[in-house]
PDB file of N, CA and C in Angstrom:
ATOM      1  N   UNK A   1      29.197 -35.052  67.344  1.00  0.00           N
ATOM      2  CA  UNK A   1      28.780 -33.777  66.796  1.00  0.00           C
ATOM      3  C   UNK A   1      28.805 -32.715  67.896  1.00  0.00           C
ATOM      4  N   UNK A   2      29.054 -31.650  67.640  1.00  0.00           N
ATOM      5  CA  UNK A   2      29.100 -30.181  68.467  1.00  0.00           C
ATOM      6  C   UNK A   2      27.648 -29.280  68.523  1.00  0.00           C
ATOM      7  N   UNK A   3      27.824 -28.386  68.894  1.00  0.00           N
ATOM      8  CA  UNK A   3      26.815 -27.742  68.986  1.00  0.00           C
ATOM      9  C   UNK A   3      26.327 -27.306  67.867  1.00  0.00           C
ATOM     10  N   UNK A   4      27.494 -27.139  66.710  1.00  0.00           N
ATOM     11  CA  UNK A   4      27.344 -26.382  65.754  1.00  0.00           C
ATOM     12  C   UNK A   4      27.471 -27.549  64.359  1.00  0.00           C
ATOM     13  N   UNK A   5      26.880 -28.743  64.699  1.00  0.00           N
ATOM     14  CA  UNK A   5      26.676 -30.253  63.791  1.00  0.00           C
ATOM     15  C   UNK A   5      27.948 -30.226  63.185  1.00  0.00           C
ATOM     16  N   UNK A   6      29.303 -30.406  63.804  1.00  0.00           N
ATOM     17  CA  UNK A   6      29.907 -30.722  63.414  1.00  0.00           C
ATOM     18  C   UNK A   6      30.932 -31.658  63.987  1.00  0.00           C
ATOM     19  N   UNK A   7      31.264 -32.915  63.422  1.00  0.00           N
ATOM     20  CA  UNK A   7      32.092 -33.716  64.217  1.00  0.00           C
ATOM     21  C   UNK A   7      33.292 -33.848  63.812  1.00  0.00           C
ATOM     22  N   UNK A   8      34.246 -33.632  64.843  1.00  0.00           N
ATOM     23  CA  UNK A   8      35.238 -33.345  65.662  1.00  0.00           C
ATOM     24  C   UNK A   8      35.933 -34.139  66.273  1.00  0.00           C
ATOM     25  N   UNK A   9      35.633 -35.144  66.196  1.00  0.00           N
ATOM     26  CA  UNK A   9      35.824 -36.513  67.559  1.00  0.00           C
ATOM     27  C   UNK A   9      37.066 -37.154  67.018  1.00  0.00           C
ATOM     28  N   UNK A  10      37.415 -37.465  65.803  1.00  0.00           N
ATOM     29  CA  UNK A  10      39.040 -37.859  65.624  1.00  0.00           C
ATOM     30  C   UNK A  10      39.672 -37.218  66.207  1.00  0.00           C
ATOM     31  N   UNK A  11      39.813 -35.905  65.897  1.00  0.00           N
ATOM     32  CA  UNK A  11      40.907 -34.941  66.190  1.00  0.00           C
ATOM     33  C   UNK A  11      40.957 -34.497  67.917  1.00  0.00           C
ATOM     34  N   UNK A  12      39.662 -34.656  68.639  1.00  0.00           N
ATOM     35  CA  UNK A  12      39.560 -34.437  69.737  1.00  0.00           C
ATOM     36  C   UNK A  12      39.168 -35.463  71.038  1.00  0.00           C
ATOM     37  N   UNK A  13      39.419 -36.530  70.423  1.00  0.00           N
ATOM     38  CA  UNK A  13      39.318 -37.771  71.193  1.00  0.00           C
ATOM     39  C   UNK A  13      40.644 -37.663  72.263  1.00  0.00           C
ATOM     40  N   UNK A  14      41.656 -37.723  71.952  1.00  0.00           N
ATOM     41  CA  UNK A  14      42.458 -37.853  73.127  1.00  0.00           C
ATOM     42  C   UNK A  14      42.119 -36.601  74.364  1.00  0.00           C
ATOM     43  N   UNK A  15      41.350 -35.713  74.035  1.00  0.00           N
ATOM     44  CA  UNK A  15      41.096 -34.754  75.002  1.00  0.00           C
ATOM     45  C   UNK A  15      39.819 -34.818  75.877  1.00  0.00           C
ATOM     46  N   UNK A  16      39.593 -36.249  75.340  1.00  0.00           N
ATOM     47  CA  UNK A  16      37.859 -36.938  76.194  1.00  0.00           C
ATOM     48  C   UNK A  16      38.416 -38.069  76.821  1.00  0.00           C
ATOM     49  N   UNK A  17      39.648 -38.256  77.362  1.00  0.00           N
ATOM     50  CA  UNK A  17      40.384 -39.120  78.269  1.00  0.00           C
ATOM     51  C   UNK A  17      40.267 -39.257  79.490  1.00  0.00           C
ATOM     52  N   UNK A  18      40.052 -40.027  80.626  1.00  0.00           N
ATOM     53  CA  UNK A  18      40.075 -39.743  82.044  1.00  0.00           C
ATOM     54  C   UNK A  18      41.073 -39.012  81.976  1.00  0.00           C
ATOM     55  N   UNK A  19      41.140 -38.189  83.583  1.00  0.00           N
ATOM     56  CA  UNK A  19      42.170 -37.316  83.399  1.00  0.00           C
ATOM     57  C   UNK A  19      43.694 -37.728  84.206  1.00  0.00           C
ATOM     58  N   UNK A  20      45.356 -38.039  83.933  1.00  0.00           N
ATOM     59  CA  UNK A  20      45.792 -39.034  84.029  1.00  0.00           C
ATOM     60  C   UNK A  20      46.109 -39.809  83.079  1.00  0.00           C
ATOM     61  N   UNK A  21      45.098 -40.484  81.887  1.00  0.00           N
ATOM     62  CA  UNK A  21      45.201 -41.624  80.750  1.00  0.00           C
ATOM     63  C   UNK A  21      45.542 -40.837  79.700  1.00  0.00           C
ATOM     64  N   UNK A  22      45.922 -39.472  79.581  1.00  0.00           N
ATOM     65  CA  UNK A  22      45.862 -38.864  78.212  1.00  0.00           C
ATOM     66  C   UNK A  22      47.326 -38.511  77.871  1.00  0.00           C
ATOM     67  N   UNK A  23      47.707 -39.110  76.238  1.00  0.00           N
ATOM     68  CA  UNK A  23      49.110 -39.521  75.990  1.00  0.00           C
ATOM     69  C   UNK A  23      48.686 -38.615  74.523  1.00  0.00           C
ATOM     70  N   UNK A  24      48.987 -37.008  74.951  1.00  0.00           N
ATOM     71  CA  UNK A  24      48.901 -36.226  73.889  1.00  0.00           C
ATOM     72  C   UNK A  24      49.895 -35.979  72.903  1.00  0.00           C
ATOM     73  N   UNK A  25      49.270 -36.151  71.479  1.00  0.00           N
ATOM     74  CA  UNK A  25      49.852 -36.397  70.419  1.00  0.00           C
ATOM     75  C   UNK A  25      49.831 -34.661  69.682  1.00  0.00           C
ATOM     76  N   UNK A  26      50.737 -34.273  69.752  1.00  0.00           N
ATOM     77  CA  UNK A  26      50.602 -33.282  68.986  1.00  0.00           C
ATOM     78  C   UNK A  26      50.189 -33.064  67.185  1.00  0.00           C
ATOM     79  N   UNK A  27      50.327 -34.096  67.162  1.00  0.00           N
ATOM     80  CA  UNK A  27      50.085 -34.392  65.337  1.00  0.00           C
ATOM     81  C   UNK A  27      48.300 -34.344  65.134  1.00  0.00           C
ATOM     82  N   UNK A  28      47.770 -34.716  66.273  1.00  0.00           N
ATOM     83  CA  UNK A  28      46.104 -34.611  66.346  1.00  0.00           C
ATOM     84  C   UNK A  28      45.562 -33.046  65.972  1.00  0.00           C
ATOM     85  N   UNK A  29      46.337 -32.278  66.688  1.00  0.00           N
ATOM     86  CA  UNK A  29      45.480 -30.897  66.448  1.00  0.00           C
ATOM     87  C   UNK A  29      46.327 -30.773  64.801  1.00  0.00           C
ATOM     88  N   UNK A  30      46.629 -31.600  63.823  1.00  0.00           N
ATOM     89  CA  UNK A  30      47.446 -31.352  62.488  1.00  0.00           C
ATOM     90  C   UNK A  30      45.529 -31.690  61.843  1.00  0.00           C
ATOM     91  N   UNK A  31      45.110 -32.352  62.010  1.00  0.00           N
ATOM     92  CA  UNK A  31      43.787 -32.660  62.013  1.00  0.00           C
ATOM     93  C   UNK A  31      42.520 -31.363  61.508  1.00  0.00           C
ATOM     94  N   UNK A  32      42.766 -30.646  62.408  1.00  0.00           N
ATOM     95  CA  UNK A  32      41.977 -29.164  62.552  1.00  0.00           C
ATOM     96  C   UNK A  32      42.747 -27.875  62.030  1.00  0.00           C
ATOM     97  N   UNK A  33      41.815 -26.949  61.085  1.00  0.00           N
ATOM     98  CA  UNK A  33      42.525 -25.899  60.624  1.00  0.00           C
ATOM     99  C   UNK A  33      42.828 -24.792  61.642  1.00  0.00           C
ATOM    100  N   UNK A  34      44.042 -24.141  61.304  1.00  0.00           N
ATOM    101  CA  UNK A  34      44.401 -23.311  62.685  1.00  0.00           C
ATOM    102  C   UNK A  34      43.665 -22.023  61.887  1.00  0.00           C
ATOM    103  N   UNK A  35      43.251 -20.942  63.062  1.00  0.00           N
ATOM    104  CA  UNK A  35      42.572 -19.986  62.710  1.00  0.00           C
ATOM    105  C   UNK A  35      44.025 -18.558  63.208  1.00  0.00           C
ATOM    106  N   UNK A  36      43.366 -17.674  62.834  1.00  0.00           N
ATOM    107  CA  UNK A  36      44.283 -16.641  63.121  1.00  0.00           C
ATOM    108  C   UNK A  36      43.081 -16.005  64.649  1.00  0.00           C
ATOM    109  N   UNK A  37      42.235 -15.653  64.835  1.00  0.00           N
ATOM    110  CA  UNK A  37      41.430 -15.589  65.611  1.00  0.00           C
ATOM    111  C   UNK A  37      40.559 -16.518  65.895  1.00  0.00           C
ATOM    112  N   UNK A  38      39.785 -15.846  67.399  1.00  0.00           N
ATOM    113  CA  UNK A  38      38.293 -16.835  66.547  1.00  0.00           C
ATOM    114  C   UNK A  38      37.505 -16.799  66.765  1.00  0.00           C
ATOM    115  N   UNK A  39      36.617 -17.662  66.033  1.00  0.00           N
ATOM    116  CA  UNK A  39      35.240 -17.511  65.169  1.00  0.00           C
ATOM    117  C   UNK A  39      34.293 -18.590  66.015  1.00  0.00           C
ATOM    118  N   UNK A  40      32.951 -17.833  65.899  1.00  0.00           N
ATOM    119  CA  UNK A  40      31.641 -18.432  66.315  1.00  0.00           C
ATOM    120  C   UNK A  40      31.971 -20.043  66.459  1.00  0.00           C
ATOM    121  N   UNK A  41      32.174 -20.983  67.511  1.00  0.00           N
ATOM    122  CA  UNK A  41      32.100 -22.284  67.411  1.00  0.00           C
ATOM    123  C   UNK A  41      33.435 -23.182  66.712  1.00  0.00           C
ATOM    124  N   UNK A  42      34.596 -22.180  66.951  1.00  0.00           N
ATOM    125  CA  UNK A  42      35.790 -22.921  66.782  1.00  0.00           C
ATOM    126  C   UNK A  42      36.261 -23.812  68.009  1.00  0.00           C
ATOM    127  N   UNK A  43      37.043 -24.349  67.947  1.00  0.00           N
ATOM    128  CA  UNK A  43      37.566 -24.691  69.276  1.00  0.00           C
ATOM    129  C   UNK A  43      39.222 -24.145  69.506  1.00  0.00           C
ATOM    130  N   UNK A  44      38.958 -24.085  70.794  1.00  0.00           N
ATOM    131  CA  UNK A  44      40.067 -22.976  71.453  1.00  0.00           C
ATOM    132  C   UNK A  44      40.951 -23.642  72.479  1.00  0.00           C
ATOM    133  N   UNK A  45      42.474 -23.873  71.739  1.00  0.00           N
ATOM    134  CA  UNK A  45      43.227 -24.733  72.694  1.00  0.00           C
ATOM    135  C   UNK A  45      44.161 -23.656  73.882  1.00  0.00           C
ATOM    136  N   UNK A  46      44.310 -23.888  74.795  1.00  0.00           N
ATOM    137  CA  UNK A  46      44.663 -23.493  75.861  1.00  0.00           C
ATOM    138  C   UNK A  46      45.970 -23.902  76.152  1.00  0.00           C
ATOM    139  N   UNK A  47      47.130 -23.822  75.663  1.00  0.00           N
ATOM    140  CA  UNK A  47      48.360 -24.001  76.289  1.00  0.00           C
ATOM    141  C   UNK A  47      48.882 -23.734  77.301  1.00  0.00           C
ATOM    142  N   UNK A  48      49.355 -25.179  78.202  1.00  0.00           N
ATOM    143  CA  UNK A  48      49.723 -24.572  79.609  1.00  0.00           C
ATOM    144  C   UNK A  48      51.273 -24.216  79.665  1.00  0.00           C
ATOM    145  N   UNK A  49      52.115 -23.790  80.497  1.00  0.00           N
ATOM    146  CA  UNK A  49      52.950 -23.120  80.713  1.00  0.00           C
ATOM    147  C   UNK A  49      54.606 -24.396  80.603  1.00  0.00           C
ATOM    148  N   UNK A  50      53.763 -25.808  81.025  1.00  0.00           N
ATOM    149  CA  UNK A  50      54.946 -26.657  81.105  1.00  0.00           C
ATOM    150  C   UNK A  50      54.966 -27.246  79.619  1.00  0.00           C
ATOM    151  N   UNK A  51      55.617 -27.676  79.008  1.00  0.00           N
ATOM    152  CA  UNK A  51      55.231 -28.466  77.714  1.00  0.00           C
ATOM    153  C   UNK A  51      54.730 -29.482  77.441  1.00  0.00           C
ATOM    154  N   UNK A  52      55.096 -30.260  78.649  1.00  0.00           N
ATOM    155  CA  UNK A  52      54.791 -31.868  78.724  1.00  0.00           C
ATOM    156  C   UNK A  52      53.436 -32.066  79.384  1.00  0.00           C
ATOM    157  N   UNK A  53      52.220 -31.075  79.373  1.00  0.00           N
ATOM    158  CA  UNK A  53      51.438 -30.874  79.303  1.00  0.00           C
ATOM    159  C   UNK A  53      50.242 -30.668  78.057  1.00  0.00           C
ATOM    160  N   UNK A  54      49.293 -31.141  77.956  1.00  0.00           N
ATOM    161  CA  UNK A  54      48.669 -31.354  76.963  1.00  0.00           C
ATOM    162  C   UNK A  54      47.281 -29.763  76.890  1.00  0.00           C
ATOM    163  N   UNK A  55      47.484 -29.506  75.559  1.00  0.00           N
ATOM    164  CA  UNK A  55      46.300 -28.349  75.916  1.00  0.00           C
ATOM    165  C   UNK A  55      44.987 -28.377  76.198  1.00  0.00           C
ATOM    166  N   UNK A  56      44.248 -27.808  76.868  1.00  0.00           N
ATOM    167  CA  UNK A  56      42.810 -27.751  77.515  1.00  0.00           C
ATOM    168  C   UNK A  56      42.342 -27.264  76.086  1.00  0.00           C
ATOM    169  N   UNK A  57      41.382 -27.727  75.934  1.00  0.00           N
ATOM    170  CA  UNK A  57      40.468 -27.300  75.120  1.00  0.00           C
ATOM    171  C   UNK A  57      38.581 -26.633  75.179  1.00  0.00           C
ATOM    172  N   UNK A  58      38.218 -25.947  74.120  1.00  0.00           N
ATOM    173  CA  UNK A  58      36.736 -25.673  74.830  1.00  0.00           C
ATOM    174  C   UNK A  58      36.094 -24.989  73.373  1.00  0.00           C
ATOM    175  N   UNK A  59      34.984 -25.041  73.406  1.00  0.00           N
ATOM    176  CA  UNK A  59      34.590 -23.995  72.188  1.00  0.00           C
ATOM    177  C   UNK A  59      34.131 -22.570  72.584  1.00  0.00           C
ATOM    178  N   UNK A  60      34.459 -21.801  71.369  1.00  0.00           N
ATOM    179  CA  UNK A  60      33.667 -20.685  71.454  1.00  0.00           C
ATOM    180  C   UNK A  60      32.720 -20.354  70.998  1.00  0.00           C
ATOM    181  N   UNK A  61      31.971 -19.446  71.854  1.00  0.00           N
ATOM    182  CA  UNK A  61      30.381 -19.504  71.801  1.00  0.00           C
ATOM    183  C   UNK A  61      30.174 -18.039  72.495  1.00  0.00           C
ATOM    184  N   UNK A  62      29.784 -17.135  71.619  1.00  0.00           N
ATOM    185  CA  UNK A  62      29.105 -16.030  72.415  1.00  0.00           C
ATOM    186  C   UNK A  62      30.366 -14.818  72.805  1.00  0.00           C
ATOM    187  N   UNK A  63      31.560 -15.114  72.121  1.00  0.00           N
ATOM    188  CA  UNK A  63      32.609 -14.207  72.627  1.00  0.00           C
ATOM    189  C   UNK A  63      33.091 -14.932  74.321  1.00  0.00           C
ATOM    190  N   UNK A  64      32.741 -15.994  74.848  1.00  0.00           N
ATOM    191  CA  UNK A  64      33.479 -16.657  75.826  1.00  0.00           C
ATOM    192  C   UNK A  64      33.713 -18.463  75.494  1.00  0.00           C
ATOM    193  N   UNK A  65      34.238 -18.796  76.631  1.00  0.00           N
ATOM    194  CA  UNK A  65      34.802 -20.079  75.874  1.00  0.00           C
ATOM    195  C   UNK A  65      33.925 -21.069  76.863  1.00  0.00           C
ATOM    196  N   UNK A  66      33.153 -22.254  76.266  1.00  0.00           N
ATOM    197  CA  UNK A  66      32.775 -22.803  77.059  1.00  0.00           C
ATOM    198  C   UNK A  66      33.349 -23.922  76.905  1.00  0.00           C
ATOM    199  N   UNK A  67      33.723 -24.693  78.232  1.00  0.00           N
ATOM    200  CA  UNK A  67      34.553 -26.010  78.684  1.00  0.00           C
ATOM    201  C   UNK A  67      34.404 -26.893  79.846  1.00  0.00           C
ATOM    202  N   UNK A  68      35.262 -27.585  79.577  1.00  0.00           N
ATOM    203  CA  UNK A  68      35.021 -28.775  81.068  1.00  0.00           C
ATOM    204  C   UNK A  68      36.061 -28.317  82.662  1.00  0.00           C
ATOM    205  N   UNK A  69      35.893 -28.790  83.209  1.00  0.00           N
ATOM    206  CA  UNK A  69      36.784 -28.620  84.456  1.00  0.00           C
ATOM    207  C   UNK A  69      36.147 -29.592  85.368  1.00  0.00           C
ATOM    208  N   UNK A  70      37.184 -29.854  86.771  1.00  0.00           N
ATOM    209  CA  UNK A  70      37.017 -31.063  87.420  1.00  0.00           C
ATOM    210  C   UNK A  70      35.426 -30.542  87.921  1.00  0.00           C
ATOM    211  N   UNK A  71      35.136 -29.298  88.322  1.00  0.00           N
ATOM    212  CA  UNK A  71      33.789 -28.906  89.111  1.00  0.00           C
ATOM    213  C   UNK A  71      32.716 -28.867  88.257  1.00  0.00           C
ATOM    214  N   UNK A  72      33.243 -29.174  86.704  1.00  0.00           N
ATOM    215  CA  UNK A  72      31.797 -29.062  85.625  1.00  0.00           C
ATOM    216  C   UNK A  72      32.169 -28.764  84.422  1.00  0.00           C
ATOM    217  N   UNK A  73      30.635 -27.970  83.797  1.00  0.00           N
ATOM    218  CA  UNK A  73      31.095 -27.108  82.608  1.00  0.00           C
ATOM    219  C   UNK A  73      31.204 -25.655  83.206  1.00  0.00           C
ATOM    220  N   UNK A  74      31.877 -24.899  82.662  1.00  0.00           N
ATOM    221  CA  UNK A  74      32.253 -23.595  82.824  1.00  0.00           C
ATOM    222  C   UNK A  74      32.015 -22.741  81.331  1.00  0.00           C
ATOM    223  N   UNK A  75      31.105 -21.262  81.885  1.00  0.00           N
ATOM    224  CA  UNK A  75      30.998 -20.702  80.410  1.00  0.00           C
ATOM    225  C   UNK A  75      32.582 -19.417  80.484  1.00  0.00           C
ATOM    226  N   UNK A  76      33.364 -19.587  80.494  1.00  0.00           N
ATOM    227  CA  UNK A  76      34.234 -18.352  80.889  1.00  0.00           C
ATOM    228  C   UNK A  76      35.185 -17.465  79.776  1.00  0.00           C
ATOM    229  N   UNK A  77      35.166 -16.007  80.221  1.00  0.00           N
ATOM    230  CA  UNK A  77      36.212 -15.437  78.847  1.00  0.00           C
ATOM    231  C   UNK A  77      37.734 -16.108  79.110  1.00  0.00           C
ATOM    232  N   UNK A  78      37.970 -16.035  77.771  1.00  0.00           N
ATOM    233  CA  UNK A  78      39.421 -16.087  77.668  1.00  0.00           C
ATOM    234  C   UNK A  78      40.606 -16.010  78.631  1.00  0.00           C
ATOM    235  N   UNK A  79      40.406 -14.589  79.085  1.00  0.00           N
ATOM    236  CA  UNK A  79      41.136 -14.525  80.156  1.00  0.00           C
ATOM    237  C   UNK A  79      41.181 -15.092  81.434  1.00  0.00           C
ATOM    238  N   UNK A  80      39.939 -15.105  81.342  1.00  0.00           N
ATOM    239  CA  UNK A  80      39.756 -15.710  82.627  1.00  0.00           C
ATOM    240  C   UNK A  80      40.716 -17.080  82.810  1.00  0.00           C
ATOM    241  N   UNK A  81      40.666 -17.900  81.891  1.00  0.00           N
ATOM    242  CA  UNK A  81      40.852 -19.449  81.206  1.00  0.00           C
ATOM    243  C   UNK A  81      42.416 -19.324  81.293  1.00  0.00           C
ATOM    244  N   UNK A  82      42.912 -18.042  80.453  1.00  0.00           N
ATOM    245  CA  UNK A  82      44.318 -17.970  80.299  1.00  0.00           C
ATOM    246  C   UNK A  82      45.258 -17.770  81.888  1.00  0.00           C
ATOM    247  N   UNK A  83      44.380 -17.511  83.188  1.00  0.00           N
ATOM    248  CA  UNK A  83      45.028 -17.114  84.100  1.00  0.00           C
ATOM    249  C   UNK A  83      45.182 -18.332  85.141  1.00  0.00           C
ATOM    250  N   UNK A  84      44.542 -19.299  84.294  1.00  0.00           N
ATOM    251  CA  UNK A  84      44.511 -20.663  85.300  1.00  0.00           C
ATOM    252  C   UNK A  84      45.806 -21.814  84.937  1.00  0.00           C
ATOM    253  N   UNK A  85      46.626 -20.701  84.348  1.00  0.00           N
ATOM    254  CA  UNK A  85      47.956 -21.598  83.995  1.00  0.00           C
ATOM    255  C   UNK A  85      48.732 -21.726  82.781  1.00  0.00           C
ATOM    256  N   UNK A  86      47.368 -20.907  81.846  1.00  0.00           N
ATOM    257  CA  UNK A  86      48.209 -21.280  80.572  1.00  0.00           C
ATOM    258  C   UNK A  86      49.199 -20.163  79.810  1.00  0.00           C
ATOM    259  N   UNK A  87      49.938 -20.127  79.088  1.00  0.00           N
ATOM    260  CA  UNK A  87      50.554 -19.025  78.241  1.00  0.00           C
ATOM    261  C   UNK A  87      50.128 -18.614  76.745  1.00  0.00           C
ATOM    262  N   UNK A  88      49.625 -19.470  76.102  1.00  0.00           N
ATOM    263  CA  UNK A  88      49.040 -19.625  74.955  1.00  0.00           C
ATOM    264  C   UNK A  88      47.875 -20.001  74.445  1.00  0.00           C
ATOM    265  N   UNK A  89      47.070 -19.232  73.942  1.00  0.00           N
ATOM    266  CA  UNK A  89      46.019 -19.830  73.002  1.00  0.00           C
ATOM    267  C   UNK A  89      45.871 -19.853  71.679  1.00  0.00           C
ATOM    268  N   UNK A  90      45.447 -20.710  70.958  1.00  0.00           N
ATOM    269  CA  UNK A  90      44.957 -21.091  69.468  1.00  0.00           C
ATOM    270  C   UNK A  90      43.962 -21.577  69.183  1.00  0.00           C
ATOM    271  N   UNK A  91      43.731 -20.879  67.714  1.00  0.00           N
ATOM    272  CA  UNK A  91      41.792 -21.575  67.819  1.00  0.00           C
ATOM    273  C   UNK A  91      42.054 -22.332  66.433  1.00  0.00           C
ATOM    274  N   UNK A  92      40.891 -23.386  66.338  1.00  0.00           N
ATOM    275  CA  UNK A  92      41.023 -24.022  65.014  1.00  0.00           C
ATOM    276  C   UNK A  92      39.528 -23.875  64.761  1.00  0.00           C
ATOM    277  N   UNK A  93      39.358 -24.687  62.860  1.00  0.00           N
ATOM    278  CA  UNK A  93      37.952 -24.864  63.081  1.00  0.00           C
ATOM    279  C   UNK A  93      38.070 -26.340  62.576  1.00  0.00           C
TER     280      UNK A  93
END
């Protein structure tokens, strides 16, 4: 369950992988509805720039995105998030 009592964990299990072990399936985020923006407590995938890369993910909360990283959790905007590599974002709920 999330912050916002909702569970998530099929669709976002391969993204709770050591980091290294994760053999991303793109058919998983087929799982979650795609949003056109987003909304209070969606989750917000982060596309990085190579393909064969799997997207970061995080929820939103508060107009910033909160997520994991090797140093922790991080509460950070968008941009901020988008300048650490990625080209794309999408939110689902």
């Amino acid at each position: 369950m999330d912050l916002y009592g909702i569970d998530r964990g099929e669709a976002l299990e391969l993204f709770m992988q050591p980091k290294g072990e994760i053999t991303f399936l793109p058919s998983r985020l087929k799982l979650l509805n795609p949003l056109p923006m987003p909304k209070e407590g969606c989750i917000v995938a982060f596309h990085p720039r190579l393909r064969n890369k799997p997207p970061h993910v995080g929820l939103f909360r508060g107009g910033k995105v909160l997520h994991l990283m090797e140093s922790g959790v991080s509460y950070l905007s968008e941009q901020v998030v988008m300048a650490m590599g990625f080209n794309r974002v999408s939110y689902y709920d």
